[in-house]
Protein backbone atom coordinates (compact mmCIF):
# COMPACT_ATOMS: atom_id res chain seq x y z
CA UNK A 1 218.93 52.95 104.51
CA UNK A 2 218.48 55.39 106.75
CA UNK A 3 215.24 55.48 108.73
CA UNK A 4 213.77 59.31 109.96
CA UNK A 5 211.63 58.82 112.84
CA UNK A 6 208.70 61.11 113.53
CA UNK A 7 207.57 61.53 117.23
CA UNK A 8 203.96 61.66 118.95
CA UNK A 9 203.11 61.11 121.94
CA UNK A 10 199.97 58.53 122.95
CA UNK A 11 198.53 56.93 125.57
CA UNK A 12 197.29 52.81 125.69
CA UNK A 13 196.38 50.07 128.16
CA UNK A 14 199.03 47.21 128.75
CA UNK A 15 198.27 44.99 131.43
CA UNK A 16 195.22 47.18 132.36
CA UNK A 17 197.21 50.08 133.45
CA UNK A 18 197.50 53.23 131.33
CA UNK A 19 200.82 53.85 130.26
CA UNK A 20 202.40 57.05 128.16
CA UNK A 21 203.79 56.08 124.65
CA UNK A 22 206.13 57.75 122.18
CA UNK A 23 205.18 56.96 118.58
CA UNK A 24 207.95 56.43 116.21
CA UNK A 25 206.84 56.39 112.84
CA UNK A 26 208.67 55.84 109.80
CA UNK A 27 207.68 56.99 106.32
CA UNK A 28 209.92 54.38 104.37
CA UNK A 29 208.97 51.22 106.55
CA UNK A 30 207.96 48.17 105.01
CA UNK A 31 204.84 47.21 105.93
CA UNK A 32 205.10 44.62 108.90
CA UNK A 33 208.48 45.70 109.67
CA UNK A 34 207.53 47.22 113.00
CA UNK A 35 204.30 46.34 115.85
CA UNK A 36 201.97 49.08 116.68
CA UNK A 37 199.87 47.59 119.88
CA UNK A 38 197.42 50.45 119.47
CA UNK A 39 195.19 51.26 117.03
CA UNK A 40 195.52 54.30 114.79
CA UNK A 41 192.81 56.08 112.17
CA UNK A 42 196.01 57.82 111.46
CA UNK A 43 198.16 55.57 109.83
CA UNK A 44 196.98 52.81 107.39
CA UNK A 45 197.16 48.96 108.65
CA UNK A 46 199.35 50.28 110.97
CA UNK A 47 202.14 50.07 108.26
CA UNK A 48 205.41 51.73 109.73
CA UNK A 49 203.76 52.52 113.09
CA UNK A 50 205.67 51.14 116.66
CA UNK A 51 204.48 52.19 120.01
CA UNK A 52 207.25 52.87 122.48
CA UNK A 53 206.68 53.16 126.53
CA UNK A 54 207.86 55.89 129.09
CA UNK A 55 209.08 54.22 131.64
CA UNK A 56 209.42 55.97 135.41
CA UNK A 57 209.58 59.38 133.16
CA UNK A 58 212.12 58.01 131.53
CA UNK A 59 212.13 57.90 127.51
CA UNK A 60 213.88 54.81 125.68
CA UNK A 61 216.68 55.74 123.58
CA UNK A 62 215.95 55.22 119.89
CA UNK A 63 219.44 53.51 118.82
CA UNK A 64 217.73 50.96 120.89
CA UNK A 65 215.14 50.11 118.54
CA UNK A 66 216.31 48.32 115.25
CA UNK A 67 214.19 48.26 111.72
CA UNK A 68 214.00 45.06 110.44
CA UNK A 69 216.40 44.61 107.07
CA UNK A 70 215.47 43.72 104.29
CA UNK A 71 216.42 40.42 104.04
CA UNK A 72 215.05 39.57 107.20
CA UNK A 73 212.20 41.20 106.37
CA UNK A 74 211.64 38.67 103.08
CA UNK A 75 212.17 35.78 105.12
CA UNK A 76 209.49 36.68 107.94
CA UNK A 77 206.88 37.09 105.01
CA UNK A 78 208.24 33.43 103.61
CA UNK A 79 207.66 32.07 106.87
CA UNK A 80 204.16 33.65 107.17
CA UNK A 81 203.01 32.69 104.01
CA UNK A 82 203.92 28.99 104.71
CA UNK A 83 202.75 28.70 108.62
CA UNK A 84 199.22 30.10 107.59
CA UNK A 85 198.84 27.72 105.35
CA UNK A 86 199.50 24.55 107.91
CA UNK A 87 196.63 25.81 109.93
CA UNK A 88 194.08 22.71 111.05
CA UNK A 89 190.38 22.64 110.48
CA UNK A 90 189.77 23.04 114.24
CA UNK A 91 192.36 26.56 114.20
CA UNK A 92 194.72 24.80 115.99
CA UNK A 93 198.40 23.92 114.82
CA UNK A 94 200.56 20.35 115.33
CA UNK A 95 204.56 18.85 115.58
CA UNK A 96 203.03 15.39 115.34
CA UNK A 97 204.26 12.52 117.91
CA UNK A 98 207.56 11.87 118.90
CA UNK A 99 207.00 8.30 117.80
CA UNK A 100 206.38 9.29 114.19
CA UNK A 101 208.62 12.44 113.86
CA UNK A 102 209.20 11.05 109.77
CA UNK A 103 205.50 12.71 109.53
CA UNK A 104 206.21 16.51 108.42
CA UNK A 105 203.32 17.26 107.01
CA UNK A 106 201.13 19.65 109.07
CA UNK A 107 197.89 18.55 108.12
CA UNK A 108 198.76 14.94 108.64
CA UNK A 109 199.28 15.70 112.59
CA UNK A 110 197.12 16.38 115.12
CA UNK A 111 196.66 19.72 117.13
CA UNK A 112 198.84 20.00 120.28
CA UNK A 113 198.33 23.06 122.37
CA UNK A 114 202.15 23.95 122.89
CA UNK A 115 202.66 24.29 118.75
CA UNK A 116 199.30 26.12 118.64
CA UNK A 117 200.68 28.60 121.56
CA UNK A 118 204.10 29.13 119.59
CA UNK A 119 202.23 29.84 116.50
CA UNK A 120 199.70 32.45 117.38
CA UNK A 121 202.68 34.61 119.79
CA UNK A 122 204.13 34.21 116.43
CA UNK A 123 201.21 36.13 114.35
CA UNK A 124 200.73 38.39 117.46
CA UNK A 125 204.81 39.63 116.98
CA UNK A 126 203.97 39.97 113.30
CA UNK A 127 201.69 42.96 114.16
CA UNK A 128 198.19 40.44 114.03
CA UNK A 129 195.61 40.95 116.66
CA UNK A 130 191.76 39.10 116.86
CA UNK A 131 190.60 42.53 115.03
CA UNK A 132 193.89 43.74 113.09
CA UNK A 133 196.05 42.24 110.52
CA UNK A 134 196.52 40.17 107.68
CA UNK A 135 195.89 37.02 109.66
CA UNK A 136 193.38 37.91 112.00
CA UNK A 137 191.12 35.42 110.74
CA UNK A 138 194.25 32.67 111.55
CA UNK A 139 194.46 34.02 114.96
CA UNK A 140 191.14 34.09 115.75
CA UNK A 141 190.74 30.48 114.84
CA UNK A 142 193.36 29.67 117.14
CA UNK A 143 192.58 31.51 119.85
CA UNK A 144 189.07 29.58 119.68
CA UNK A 145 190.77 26.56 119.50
CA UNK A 146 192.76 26.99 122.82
CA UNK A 147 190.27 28.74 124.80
CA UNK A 148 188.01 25.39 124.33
CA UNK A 149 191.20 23.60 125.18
CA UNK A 150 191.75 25.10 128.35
CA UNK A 151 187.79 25.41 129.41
CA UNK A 152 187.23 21.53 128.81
CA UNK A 153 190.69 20.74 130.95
CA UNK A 154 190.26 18.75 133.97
CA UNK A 155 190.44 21.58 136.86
CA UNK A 156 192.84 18.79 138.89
CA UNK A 157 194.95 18.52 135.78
CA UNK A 158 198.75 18.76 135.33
CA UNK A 159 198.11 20.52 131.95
CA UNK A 160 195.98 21.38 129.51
CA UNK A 161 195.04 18.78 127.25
CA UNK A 162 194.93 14.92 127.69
CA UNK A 163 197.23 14.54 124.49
CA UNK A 164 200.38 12.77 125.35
CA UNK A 165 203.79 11.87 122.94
CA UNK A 166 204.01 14.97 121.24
CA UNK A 167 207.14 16.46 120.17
CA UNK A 168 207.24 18.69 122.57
CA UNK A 169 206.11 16.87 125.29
CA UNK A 170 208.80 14.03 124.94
CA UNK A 171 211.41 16.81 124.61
CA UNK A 172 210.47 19.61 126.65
CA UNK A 173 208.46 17.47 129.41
CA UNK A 174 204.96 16.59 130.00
CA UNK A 175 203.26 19.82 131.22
CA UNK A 176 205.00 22.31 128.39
CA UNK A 177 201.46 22.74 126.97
CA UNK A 178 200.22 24.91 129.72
CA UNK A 179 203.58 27.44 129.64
CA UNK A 180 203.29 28.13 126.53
CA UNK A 181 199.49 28.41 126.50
CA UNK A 182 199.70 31.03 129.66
CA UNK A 183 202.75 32.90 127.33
CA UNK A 184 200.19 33.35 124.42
CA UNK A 185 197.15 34.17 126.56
CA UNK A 186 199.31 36.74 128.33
CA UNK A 187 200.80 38.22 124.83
CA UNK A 188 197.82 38.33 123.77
CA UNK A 189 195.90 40.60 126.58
CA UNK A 190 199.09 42.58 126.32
CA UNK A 191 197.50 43.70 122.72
CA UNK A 192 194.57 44.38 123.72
CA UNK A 193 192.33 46.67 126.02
CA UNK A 194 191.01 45.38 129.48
CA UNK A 195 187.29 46.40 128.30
CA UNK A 196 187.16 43.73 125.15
CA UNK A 197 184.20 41.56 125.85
CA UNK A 198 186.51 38.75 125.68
CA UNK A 199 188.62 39.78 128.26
CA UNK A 200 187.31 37.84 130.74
CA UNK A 201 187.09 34.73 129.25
CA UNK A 202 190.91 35.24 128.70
CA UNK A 203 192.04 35.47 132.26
CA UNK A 204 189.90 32.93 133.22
CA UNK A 205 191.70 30.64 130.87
CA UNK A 206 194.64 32.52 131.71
CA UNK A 207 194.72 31.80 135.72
CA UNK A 208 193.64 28.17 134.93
CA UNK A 209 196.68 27.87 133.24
CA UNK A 210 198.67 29.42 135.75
CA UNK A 211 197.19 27.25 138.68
CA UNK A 212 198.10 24.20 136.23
CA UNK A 213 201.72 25.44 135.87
CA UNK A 214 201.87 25.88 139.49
CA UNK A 215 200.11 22.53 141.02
CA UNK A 216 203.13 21.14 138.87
CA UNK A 217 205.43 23.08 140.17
CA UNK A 218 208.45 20.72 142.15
CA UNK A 219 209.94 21.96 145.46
CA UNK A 220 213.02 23.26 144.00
CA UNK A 221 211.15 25.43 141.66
CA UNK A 222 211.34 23.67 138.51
CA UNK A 223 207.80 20.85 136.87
CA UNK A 224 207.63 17.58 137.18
CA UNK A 225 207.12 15.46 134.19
CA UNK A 226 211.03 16.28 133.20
CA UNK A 227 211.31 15.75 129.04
CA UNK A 228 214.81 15.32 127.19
CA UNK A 229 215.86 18.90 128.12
CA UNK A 230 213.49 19.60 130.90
CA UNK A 231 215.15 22.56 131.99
CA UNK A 232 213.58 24.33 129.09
CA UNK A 233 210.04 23.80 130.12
CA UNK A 234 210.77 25.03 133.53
CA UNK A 235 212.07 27.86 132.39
CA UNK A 236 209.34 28.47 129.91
CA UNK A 237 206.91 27.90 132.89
CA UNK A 238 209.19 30.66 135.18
CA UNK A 239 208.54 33.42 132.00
CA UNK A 240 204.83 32.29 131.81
CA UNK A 241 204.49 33.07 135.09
CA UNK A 242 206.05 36.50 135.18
CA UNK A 243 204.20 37.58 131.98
CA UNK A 244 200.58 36.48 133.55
CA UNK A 245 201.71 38.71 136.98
CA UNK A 246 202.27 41.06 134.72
CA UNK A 247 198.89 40.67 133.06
CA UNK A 248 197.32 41.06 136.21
CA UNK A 249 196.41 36.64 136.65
CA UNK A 250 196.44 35.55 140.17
CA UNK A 251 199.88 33.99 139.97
CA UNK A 252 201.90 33.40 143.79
CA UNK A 253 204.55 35.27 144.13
CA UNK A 254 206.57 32.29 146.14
CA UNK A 255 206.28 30.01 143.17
CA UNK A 256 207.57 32.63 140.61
CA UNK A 257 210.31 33.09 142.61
CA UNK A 258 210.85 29.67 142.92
CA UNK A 259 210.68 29.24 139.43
CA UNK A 260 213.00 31.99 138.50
CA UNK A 261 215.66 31.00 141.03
CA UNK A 262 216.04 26.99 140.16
CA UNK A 263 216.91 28.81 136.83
CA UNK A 264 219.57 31.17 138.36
CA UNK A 265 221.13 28.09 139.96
CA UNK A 266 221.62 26.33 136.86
CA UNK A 267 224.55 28.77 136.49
CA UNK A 268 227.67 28.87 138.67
CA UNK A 269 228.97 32.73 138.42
CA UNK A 270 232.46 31.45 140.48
CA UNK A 271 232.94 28.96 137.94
CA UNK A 272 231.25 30.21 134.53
CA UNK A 273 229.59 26.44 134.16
CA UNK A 274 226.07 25.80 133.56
CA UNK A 275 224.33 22.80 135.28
CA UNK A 276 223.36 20.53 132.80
CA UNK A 277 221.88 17.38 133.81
CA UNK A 278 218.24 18.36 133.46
CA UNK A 279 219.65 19.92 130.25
CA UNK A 280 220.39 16.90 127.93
CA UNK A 281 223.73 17.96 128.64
CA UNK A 282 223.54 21.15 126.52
CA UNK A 283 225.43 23.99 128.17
CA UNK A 284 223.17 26.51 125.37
CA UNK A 285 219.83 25.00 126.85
CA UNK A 286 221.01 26.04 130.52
CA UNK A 287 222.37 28.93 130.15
CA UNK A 288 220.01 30.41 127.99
CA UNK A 289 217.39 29.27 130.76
CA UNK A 290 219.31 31.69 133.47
CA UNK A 291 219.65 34.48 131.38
CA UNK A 292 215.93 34.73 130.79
CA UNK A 293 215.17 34.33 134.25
CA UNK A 294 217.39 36.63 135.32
CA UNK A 295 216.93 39.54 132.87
CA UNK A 296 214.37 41.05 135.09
CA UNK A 297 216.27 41.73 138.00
CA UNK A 298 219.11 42.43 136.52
CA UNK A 299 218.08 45.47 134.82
CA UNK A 300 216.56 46.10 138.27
CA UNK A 301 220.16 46.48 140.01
CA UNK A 302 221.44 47.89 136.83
CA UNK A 303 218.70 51.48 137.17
CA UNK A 304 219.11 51.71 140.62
CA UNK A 305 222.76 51.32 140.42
CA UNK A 306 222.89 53.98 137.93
CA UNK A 307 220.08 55.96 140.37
CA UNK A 308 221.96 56.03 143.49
CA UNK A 309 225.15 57.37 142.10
CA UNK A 310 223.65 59.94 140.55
CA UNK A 311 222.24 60.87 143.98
CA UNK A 312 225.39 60.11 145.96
CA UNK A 313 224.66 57.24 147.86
CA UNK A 314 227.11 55.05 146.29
CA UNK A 315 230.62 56.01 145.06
CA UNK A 316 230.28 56.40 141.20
CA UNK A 317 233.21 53.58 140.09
CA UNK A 318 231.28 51.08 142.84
CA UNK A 319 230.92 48.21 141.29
CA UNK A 320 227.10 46.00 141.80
CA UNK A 321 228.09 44.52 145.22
CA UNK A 322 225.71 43.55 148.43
CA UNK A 323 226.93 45.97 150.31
CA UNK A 324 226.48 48.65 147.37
CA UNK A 325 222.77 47.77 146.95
CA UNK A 326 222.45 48.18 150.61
CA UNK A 327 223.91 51.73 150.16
CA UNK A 328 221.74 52.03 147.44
CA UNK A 329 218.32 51.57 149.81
CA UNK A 330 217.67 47.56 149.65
CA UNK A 331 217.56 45.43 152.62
CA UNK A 332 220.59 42.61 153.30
CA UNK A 333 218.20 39.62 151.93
CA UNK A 334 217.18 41.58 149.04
CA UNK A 335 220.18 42.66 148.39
CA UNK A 336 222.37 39.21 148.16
CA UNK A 337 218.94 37.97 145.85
CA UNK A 338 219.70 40.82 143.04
CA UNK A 339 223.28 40.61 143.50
CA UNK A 340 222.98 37.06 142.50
CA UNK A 341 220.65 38.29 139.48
CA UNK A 342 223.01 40.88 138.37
CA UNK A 343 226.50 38.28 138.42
CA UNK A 344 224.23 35.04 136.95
CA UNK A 345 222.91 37.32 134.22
CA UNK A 346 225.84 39.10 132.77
CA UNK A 347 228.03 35.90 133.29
CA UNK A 348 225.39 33.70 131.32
CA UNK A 349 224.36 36.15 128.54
CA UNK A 350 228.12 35.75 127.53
CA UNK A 351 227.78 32.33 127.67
CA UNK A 352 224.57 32.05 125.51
CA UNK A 353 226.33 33.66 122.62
CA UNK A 354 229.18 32.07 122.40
CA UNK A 355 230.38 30.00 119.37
CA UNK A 356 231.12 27.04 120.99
CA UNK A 357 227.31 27.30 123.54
CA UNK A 358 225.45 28.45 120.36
CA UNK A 359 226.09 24.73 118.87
CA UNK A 360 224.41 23.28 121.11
CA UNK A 361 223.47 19.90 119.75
CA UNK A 362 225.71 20.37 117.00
CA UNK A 363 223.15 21.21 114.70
CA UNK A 364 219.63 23.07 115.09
CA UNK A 365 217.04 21.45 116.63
CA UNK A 366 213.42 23.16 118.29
CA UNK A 367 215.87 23.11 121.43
CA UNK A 368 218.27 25.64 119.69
CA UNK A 369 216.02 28.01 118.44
CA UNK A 370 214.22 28.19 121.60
CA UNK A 371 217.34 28.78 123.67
CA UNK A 372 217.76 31.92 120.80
CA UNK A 373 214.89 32.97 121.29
CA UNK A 374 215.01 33.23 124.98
CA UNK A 375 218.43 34.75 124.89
CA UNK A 376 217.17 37.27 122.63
CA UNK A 377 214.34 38.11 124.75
CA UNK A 378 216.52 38.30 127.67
CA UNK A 379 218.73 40.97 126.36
CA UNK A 380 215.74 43.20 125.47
CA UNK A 381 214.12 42.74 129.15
CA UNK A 382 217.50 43.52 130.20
CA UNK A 383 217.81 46.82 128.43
CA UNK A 384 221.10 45.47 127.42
CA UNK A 385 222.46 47.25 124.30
CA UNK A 386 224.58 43.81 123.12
CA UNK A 387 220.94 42.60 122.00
CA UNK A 388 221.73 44.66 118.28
CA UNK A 389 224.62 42.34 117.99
CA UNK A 390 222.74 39.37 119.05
CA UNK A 391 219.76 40.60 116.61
CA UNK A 392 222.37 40.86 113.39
CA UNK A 393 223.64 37.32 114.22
CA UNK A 394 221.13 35.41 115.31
CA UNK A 395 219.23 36.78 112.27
CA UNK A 396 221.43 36.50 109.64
CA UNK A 397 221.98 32.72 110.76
CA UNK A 398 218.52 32.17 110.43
CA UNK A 399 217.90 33.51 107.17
CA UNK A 400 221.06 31.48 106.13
CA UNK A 401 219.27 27.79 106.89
CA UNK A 402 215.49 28.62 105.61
CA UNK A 403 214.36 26.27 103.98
CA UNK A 404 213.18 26.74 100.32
CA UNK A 405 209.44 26.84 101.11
CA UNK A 406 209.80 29.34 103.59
CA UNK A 407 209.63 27.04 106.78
CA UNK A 408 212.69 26.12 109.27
CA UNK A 409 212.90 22.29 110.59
CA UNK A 410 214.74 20.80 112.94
CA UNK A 411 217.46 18.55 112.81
CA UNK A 412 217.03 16.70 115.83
CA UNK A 413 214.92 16.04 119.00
CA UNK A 414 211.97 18.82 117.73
CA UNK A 415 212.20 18.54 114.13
CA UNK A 416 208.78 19.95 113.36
CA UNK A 417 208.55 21.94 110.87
CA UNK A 418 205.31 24.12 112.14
CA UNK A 419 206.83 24.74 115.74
CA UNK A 420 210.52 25.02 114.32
CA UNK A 421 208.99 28.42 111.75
CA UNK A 422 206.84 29.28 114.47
CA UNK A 423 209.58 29.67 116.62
CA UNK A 424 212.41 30.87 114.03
CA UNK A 425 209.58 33.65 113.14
CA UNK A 426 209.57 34.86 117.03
CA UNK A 427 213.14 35.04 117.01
CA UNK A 428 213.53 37.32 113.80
CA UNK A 429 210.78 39.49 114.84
CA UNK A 430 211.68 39.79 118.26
CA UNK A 431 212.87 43.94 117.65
CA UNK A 432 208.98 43.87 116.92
CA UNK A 433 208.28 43.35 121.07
CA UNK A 434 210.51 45.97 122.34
CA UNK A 435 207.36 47.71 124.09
CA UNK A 436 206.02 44.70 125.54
CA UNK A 437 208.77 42.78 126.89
CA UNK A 438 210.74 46.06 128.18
CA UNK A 439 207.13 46.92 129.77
CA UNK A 440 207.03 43.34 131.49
CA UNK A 441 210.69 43.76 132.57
CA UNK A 442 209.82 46.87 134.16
CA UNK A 443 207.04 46.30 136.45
CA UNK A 444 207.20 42.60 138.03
CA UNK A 445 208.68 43.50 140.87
CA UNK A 446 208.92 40.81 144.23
């Protein structure tokens, strides 16, 4: 079906700057199909309403925005209807223990904050905010419950709860709780204006979570308290990082750069190999890892690239070199760090989609769809057009292996049904985020 869009122009606070929209509104969208981060007297429940940014005077093109099908479409309001429903009396959500992973049922597990995290960026993608939405009484709840999490954390703590043998501790690592609980806080200021009365008590649990991710931070740039595929919390940790800059959270530059560069060194450009050992031995958890972490810069080199040809200063078939981003205005040192970027990212991203990487463990685990999901995120921070094919695949795959009830498990390692929808949801909806993560791609600059 083909979708008419109709064009407005807006304004709306993201990261507590004011930034120009375009409003592309569609007549015959489904109703949750597309994320409108500001609200509107103008169109009902925000139904068919999505928010895009101006960036530098520069408009997005519209072929890169996909509408969610139909199919995919059914299967987020499946998932919905079933992750609601495994919401805890305190708001928050669980995986259970590693220990007892036979347990799948979510009310016979306790609240972890990592799950909780992954299921409230989940509502947030789905178009729910504390005031708007269909489950805005879920995600209230849950915000409650994490807030109180992080406020009664030990300030000398290596995370944020005292919980320990989780799923996703044991297969992620010890201090995963914290990344993802930064991630969500960060989404979730993203939504909403700097002058809500709770916006304080966000960033302060915000930069407490941030301090936490950093005091655990290892010399190389990746956390301590390694799990079964450790690599994936420190990369988690690296994008938590960059979002709460973003955000405006008092986040050191030196250890987000650390962060994101142990990630870009878990890929070998000369060689095409990923560095596995602190990745179970999964080539998909790696390389997934770099891409993210990489995605930012990349798209860096890639606009001034395109920038300084246009003004002559580098020959228009020059291809991204260090000595062509010193033409281009960059210092020598600056110049050798993006070029690295530019090579790990496009070499990776081809990595991360293919057959033989997207196996990973031979069958899905929480592992796999969180390597999707960051690849997926990656190629939309990127501004890289090969995200529509990775959006029709990835998507169709998923719908493919719901389970009857509307959730997703996994088949190994995280098997949890609550974080395995939580995350499967994120990864369908992800054409819901253009705004935000292009936005956050945009503006973290070192």
């Amino acid at each position: 079906m083909k979708r008419t869009f109709f064009i407005a122009t807006a304004t709306a606070v993201v990261g507590c700057s004011t930034l120009v929209l375009l409003s592309f509104s569609s007549r015959s969208a489904h109703r949750g199909h597309l994320y409108c981060p500001v609200p509107s007297d103008n169109v009902a429940d925000h139904e068919g309403c999505v928010f895009r940014t101006v960036y530098e005077g520069e408009g997005l093109d519209s072929n890169f925005v996909l509408s969610t099908p139909d199919l995919v479409f059914r299967s987020e309001e499946r998932a919905l209807d079933w992750l609601v429903r495994a919401q805890g009396g305190d708001g928050g959500f669980g995986a259970g223990t590693h220990a007892r992973q036979d347990v799948i049922d979510p009310h016979a597990v306790q609240s972890d904050p990592a799950t909780t995290a992954m299921v409230g960026m989940a509502l947030l993608r789905m178009g729910n905010t504390p005031e708007k939405g269909r489950y805005s009484n879920v995600l209230n709840k849950l915000t409650d419950h994490l807030l109180i999490t992080v406020e009664q954390a030990d300030n000398a703590a290596r995370n944020v709860t005292t919980l320990q043998g989780t799923q996703i501790q044991v297969k992620l690592g010890q201090n995963i709780d914290a990344a993802l609980t930064a991630q969500f806080l960060s989404n979730l200021m993203g939504r909403m204006p700097c002058s809500h009365p709770k916006h304080d008590r966000w960033i302060n649990a915000l930069n407490k979570c941030v301090s936490i991710i950093q005091r655990s931070q290892n010399t190389d740039g990746s956390v301590q308290g390694d799990g079964w595929a450790g690599v994936l919390q420190s990369s988690f940790a690296a994008s938590a990082l960059e979002s709460a800059k973003f955000q405006g959270a008092q986040v050191n530059d030196s250890a987000l750069w650390k962060a994101q560069d142990f990630q870009k060194a878990n890929f070998d450009v000369s060689s095409g190999s990923a560095v596995t050992e602190r990745a179970a031995g999964i080539t998909l958890y790696a390389v997934s890892g770099s891409t993210r972490n990489s995605a930012r810069e990349a798209r860096e080199v890639k606009d001034v690239m395109e920038k300084a040809k246009k003004d002559g200063k580098v020959a228009e078939a020059a291809p991204v070199s260090v000595d062509a981003l010193e033409d281009a205005g960059y210092t020598r040192t600056d110049a050798e760090r993006l070029n690295t970027a530019y090579q790990v990212y496009n070499s990776a991203k081809v990595q991360a989609q293919a057959d033989n990487v997207v196996s990973g463990f031979g069958n899905n685990g929480g592992e796999e769809f969180l390597s999707f999901l960051q690849t997926g995120e990656s190629l939309v921070i990127g501004k890289d057009n090969g995200w529509r094919n990775w959006y029709q695949q990835t998507t169709s795959r998923l719908v493919g292996i719901q389970n009857n009830d509307g959730s997703w498990n996994g088949h190994h390692c995280i098997t949890s049904p609550v974080f395995c929808t939580a995350t499967s949801l994120l990864i369908l909806s992800v054409n819901n985020d253009i705004e935000q993560l292009l936005a956050q791609g945009s503006t973290v600059k070192r």
